[in-house]
PDB file of N, CA and C in Angstrom:
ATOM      1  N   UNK A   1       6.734 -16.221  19.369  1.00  0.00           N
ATOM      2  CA  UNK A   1       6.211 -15.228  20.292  1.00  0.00           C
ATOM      3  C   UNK A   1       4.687 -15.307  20.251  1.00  0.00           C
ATOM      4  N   UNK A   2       3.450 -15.499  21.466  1.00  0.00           N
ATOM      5  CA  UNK A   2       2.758 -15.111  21.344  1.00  0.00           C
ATOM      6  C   UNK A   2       2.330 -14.217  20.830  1.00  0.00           C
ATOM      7  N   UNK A   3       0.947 -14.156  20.663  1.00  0.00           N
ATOM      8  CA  UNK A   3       0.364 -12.717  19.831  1.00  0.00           C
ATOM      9  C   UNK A   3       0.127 -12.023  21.183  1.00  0.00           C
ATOM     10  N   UNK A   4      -0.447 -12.271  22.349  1.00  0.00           N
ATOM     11  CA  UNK A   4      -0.168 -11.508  23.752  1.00  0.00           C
ATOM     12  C   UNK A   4       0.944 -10.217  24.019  1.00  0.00           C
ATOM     13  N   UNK A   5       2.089 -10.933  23.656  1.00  0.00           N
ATOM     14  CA  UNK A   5       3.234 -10.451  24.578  1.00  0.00           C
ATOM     15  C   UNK A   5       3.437  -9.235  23.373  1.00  0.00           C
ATOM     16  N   UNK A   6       4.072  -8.400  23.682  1.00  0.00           N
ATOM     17  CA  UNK A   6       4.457  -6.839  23.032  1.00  0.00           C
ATOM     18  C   UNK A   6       6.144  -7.000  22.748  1.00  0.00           C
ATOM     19  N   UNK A   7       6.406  -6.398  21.900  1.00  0.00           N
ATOM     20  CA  UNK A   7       7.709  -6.130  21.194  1.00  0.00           C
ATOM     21  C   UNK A   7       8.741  -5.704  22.557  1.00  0.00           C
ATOM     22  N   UNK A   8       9.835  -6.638  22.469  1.00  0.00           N
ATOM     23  CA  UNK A   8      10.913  -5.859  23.146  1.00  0.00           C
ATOM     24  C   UNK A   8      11.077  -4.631  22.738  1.00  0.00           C
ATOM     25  N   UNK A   9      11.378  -3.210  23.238  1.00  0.00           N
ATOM     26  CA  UNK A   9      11.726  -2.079  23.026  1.00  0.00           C
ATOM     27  C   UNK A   9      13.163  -2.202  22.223  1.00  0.00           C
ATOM     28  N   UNK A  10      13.374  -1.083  21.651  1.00  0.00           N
ATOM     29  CA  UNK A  10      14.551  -1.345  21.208  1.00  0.00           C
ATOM     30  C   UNK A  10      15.908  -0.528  22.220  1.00  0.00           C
ATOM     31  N   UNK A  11      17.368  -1.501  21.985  1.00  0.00           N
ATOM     32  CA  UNK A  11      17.934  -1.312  23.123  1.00  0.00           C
ATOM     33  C   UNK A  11      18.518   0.299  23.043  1.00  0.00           C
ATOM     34  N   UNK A  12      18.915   0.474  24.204  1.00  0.00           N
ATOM     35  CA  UNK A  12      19.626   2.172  23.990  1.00  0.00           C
ATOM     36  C   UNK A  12      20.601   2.118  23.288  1.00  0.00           C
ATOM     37  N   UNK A  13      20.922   3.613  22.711  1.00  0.00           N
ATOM     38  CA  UNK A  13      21.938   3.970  21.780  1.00  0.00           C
ATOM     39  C   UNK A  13      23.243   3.979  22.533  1.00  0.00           C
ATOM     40  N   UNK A  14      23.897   3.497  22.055  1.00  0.00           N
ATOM     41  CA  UNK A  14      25.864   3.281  22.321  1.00  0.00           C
ATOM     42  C   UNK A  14      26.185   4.754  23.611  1.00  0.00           C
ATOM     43  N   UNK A  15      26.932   4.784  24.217  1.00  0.00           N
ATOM     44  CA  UNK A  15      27.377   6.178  25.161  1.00  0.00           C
ATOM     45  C   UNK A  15      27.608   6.780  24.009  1.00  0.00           C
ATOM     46  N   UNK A  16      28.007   8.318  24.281  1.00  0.00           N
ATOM     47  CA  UNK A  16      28.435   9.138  23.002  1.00  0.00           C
ATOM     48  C   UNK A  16      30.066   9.086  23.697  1.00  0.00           C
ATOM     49  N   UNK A  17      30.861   9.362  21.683  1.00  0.00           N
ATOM     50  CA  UNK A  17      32.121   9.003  22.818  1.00  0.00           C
ATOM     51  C   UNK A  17      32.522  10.388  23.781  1.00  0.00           C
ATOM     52  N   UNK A  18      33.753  10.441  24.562  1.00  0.00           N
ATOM     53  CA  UNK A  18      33.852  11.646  25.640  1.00  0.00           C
ATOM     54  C   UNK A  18      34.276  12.814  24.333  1.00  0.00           C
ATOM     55  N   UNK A  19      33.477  14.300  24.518  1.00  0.00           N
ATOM     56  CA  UNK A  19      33.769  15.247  23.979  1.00  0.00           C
ATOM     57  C   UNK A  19      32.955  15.812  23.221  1.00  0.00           C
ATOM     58  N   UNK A  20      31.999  14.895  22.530  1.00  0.00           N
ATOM     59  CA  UNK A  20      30.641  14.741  21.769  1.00  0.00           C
ATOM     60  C   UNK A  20      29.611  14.771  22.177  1.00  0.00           C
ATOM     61  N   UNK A  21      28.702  15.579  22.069  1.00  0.00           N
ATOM     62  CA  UNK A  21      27.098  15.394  22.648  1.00  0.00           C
ATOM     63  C   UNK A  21      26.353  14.310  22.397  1.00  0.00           C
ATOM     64  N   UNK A  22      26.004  14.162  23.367  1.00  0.00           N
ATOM     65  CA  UNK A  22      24.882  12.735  23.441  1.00  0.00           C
ATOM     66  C   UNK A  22      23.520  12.967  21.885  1.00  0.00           C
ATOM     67  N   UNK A  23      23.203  11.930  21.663  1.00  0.00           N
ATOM     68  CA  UNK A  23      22.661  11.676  20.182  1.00  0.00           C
ATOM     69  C   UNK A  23      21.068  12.370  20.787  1.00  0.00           C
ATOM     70  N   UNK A  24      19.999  12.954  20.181  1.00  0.00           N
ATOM     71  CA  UNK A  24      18.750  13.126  20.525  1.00  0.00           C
ATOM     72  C   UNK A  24      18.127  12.228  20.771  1.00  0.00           C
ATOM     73  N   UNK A  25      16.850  12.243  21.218  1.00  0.00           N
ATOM     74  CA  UNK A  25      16.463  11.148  21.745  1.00  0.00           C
ATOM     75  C   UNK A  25      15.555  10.773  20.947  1.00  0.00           C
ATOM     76  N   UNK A  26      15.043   9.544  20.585  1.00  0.00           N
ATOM     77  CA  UNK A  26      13.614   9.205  19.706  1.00  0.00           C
ATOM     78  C   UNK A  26      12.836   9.727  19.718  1.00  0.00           C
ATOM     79  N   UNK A  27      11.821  10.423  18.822  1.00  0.00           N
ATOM     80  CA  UNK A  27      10.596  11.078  19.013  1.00  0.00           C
ATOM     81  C   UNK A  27       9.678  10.511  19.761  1.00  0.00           C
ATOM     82  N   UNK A  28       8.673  10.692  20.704  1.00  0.00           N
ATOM     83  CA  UNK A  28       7.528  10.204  21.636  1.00  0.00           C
ATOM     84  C   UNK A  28       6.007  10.698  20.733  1.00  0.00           C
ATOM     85  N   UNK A  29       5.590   9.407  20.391  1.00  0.00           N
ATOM     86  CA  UNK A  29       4.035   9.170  20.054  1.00  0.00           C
ATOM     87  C   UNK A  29       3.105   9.662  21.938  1.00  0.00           C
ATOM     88  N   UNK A  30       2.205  10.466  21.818  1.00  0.00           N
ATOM     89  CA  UNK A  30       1.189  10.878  22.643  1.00  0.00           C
ATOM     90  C   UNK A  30       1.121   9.891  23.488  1.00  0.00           C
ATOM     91  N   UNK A  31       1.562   8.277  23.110  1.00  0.00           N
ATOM     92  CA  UNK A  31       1.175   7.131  23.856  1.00  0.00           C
ATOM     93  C   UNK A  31       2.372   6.937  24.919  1.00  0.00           C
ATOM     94  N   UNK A  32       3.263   7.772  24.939  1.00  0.00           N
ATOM     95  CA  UNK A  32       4.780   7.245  25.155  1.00  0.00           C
ATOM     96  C   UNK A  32       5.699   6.467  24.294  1.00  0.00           C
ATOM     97  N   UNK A  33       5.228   5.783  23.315  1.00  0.00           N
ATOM     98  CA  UNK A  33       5.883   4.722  22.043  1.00  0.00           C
ATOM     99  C   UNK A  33       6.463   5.828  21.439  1.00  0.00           C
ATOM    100  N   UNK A  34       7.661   5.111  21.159  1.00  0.00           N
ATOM    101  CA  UNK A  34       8.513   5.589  20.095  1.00  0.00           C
ATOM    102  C   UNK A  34       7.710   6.103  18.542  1.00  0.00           C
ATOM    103  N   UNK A  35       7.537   7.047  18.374  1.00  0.00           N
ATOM    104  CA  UNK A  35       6.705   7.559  16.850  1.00  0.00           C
ATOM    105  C   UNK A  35       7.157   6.984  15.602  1.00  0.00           C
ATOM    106  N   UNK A  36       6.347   6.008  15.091  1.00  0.00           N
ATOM    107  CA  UNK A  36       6.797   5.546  13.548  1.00  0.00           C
ATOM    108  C   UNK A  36       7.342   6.833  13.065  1.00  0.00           C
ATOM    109  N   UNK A  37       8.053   6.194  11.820  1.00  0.00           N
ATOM    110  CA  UNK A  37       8.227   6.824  10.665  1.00  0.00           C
ATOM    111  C   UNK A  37       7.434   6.871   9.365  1.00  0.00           C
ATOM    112  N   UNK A  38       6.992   7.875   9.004  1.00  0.00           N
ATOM    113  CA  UNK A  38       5.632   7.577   8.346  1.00  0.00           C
ATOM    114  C   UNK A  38       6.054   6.451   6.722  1.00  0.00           C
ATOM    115  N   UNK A  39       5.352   5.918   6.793  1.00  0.00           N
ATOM    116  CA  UNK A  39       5.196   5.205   5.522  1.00  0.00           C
ATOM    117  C   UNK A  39       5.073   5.801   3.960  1.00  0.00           C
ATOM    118  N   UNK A  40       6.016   5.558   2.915  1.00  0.00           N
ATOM    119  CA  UNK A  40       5.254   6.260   2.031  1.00  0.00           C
ATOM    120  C   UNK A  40       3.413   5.875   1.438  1.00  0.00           C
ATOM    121  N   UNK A  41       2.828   7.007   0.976  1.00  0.00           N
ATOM    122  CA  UNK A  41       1.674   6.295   0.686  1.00  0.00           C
ATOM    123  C   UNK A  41       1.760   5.049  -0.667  1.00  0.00           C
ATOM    124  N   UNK A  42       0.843   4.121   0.183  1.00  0.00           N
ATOM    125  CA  UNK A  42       1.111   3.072  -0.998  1.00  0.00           C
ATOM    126  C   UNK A  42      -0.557   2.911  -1.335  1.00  0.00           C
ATOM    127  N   UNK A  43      -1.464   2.969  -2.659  1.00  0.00           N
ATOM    128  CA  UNK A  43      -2.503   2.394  -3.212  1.00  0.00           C
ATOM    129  C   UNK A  43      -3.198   1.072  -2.605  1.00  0.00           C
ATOM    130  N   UNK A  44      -3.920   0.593  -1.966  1.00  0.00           N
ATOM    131  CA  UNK A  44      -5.025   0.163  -1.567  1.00  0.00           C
ATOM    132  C   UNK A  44      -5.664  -1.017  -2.272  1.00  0.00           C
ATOM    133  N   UNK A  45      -5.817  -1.915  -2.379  1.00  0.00           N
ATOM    134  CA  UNK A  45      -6.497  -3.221  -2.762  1.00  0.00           C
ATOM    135  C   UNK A  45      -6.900  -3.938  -2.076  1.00  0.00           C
ATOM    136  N   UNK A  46      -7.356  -3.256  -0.969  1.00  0.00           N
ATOM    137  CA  UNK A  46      -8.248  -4.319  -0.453  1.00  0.00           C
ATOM    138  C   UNK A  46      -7.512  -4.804   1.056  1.00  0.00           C
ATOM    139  N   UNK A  47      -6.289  -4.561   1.081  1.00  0.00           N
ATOM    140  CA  UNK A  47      -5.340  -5.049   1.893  1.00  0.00           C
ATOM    141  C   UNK A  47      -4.617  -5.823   0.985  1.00  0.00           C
ATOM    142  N   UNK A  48      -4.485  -6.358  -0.113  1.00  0.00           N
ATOM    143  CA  UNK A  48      -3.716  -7.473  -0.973  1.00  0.00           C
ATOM    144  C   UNK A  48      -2.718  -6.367  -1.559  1.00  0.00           C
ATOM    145  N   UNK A  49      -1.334  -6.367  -1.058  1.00  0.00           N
ATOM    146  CA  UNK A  49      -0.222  -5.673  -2.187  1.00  0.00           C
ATOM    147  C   UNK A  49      -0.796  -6.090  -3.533  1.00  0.00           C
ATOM    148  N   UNK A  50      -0.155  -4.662  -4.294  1.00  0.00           N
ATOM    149  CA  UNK A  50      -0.692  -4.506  -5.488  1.00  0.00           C
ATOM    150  C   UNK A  50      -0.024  -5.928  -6.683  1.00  0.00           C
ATOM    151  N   UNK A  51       1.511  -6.429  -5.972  1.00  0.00           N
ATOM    152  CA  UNK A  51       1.976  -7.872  -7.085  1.00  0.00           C
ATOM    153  C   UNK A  51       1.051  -8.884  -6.441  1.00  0.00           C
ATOM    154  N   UNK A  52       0.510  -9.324  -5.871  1.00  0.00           N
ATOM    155  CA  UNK A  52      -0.697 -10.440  -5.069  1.00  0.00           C
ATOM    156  C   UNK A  52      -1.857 -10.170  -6.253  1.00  0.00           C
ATOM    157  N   UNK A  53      -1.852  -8.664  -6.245  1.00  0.00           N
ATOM    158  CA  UNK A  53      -3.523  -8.717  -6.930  1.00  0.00           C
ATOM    159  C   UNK A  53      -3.120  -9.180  -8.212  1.00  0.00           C
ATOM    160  N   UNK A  54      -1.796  -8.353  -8.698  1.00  0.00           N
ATOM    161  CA  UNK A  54      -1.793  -9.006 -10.405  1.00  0.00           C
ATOM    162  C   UNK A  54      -1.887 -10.393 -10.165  1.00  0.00           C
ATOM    163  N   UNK A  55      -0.779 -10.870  -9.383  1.00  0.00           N
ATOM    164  CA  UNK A  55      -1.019 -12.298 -10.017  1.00  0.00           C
ATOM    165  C   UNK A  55      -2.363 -13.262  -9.957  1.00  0.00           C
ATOM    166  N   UNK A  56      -3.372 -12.501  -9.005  1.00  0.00           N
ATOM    167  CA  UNK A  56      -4.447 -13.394  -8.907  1.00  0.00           C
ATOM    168  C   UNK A  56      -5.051 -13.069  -9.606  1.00  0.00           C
ATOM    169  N   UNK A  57      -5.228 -11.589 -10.057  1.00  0.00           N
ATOM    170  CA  UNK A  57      -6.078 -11.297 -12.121  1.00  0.00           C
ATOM    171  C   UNK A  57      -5.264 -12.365 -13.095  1.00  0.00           C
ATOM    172  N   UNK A  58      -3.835 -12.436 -13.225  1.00  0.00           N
ATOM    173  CA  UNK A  58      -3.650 -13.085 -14.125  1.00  0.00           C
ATOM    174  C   UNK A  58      -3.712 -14.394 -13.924  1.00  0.00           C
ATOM    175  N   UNK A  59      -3.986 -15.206 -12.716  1.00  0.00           N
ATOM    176  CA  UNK A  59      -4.693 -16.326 -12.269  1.00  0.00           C
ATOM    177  C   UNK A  59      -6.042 -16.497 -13.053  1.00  0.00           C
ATOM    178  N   UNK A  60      -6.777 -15.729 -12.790  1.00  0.00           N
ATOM    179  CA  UNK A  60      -8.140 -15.666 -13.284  1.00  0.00           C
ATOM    180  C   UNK A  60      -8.718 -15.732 -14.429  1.00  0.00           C
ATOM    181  N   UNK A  61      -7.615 -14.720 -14.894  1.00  0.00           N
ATOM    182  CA  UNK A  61      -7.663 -14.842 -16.685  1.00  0.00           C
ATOM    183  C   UNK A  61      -7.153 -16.011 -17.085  1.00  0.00           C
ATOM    184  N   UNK A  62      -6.092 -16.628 -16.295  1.00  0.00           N
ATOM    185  CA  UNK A  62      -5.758 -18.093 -17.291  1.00  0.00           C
ATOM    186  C   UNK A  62      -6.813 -18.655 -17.021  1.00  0.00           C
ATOM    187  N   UNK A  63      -7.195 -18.697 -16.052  1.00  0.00           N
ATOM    188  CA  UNK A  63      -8.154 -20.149 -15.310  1.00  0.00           C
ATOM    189  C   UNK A  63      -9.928 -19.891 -16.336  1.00  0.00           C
ATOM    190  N   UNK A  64      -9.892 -19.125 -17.068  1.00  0.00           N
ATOM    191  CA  UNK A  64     -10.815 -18.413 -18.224  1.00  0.00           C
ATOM    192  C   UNK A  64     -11.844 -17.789 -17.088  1.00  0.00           C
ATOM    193  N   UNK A  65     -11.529 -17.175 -16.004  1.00  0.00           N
ATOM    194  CA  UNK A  65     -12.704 -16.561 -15.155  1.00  0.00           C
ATOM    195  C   UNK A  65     -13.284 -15.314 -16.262  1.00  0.00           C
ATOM    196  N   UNK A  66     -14.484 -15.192 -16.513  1.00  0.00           N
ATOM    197  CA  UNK A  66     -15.364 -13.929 -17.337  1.00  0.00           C
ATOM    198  C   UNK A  66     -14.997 -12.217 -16.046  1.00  0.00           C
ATOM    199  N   UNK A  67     -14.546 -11.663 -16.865  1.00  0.00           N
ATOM    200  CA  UNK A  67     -14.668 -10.369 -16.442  1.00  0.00           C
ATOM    201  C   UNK A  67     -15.449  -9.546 -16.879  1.00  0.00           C
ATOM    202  N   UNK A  68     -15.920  -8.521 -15.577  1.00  0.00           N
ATOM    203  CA  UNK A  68     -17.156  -7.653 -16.313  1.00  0.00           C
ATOM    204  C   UNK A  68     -16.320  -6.569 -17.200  1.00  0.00           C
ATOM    205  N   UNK A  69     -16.588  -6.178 -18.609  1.00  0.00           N
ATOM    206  CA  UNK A  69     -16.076  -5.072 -18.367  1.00  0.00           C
ATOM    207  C   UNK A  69     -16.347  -3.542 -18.303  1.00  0.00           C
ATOM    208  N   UNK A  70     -15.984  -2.273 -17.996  1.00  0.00           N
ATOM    209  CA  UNK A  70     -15.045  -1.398 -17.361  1.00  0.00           C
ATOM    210  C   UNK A  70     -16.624  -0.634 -18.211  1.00  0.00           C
ATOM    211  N   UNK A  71     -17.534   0.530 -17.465  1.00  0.00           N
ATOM    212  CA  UNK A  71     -18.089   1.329 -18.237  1.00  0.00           C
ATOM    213  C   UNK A  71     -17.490   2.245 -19.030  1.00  0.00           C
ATOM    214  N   UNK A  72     -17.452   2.730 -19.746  1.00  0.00           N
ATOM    215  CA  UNK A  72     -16.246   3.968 -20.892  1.00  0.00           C
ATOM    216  C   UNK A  72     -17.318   4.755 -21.461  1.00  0.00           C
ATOM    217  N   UNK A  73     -16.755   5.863 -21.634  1.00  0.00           N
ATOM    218  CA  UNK A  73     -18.039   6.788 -22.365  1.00  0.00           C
ATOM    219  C   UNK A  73     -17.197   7.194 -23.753  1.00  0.00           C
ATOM    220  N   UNK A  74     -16.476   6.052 -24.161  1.00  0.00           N
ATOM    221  CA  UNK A  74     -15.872   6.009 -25.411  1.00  0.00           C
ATOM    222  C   UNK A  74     -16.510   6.150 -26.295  1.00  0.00           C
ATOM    223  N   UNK A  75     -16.612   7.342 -27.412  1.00  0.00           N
ATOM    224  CA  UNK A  75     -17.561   6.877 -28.712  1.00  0.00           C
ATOM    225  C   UNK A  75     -16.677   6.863 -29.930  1.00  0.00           C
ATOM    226  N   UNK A  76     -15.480   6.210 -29.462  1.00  0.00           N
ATOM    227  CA  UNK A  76     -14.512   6.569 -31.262  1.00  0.00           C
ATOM    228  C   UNK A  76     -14.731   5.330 -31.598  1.00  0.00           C
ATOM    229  N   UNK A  77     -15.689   4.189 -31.064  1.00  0.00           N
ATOM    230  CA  UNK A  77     -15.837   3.091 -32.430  1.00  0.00           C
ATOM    231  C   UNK A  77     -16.805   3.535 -33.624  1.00  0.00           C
ATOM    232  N   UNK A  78     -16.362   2.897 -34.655  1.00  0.00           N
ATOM    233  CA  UNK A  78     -16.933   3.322 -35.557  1.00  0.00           C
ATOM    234  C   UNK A  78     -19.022   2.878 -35.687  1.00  0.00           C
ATOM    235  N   UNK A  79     -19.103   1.622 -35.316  1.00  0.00           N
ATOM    236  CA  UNK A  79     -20.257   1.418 -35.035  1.00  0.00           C
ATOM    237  C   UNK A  79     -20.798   2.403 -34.221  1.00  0.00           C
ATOM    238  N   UNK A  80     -20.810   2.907 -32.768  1.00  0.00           N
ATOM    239  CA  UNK A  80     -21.300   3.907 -32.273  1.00  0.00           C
ATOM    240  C   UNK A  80     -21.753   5.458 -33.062  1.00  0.00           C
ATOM    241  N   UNK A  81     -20.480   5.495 -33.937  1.00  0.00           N
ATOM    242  CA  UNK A  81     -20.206   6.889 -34.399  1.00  0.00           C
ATOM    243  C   UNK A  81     -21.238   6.710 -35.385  1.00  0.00           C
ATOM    244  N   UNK A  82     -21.907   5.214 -36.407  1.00  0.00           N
ATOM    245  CA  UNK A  82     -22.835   5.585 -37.189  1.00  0.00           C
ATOM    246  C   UNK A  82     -24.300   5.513 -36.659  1.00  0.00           C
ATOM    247  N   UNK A  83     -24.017   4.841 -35.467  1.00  0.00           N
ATOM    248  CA  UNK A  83     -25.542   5.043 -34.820  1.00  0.00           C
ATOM    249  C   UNK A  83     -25.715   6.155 -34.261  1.00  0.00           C
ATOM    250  N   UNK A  84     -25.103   7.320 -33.967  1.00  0.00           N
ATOM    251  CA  UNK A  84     -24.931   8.479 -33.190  1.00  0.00           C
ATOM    252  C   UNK A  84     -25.179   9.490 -34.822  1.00  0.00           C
ATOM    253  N   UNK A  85     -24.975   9.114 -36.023  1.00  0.00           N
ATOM    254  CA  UNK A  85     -25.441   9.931 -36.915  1.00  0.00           C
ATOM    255  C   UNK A  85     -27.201   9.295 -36.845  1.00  0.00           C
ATOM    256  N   UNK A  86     -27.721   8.607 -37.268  1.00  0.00           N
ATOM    257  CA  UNK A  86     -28.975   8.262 -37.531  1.00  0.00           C
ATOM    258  C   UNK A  86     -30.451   8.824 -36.258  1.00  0.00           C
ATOM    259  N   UNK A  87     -29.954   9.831 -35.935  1.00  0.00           N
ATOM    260  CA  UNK A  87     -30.788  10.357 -34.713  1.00  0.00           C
ATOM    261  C   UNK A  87     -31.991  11.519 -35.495  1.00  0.00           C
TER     262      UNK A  87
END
């Protein structure tokens, strides 16, 4: 399919059988389009699903790429904790 051409619609629902009320009708988006169904929220990377990103961190790390790391306002090492007495 070209990238041009637009999605066949989808076809109508079956008759209802005789005796039964006809099924509701699809919800209408403001545009006339049929209204998605919302997505659950999914976390953000960039656009890369979140198994893409692991595997290209753990790409990186094999391939020995240097990572920066992570600022922390950790002070339970012990080195810190004796320079944090000597003030």
């Amino acid at each position: 399919m070209a990238s041009s051409e637009h999605p066949a619609p989808a076809p109508p629902p079956p008759p209802a059988a005789p005796g039964l009320p006809p099924p509701p009708p699809a919800p209408m988006a403001p545009g006339g389009l049929p209204a998605k169904k919302p997505q659950p929220k999914v976390m953000n990377f960039g656009g890369v699903p979140p198994e893409d990103a692991n595997d290209r961190l753990l790409a990186d790390i094999r391939a020995g790429v240097s990572l920066k790391p992570t600022k922390t306002k950790d002070r339970s090492s012990a080195v810190i904790r004796r320079r944090a007495n000597f003030r």
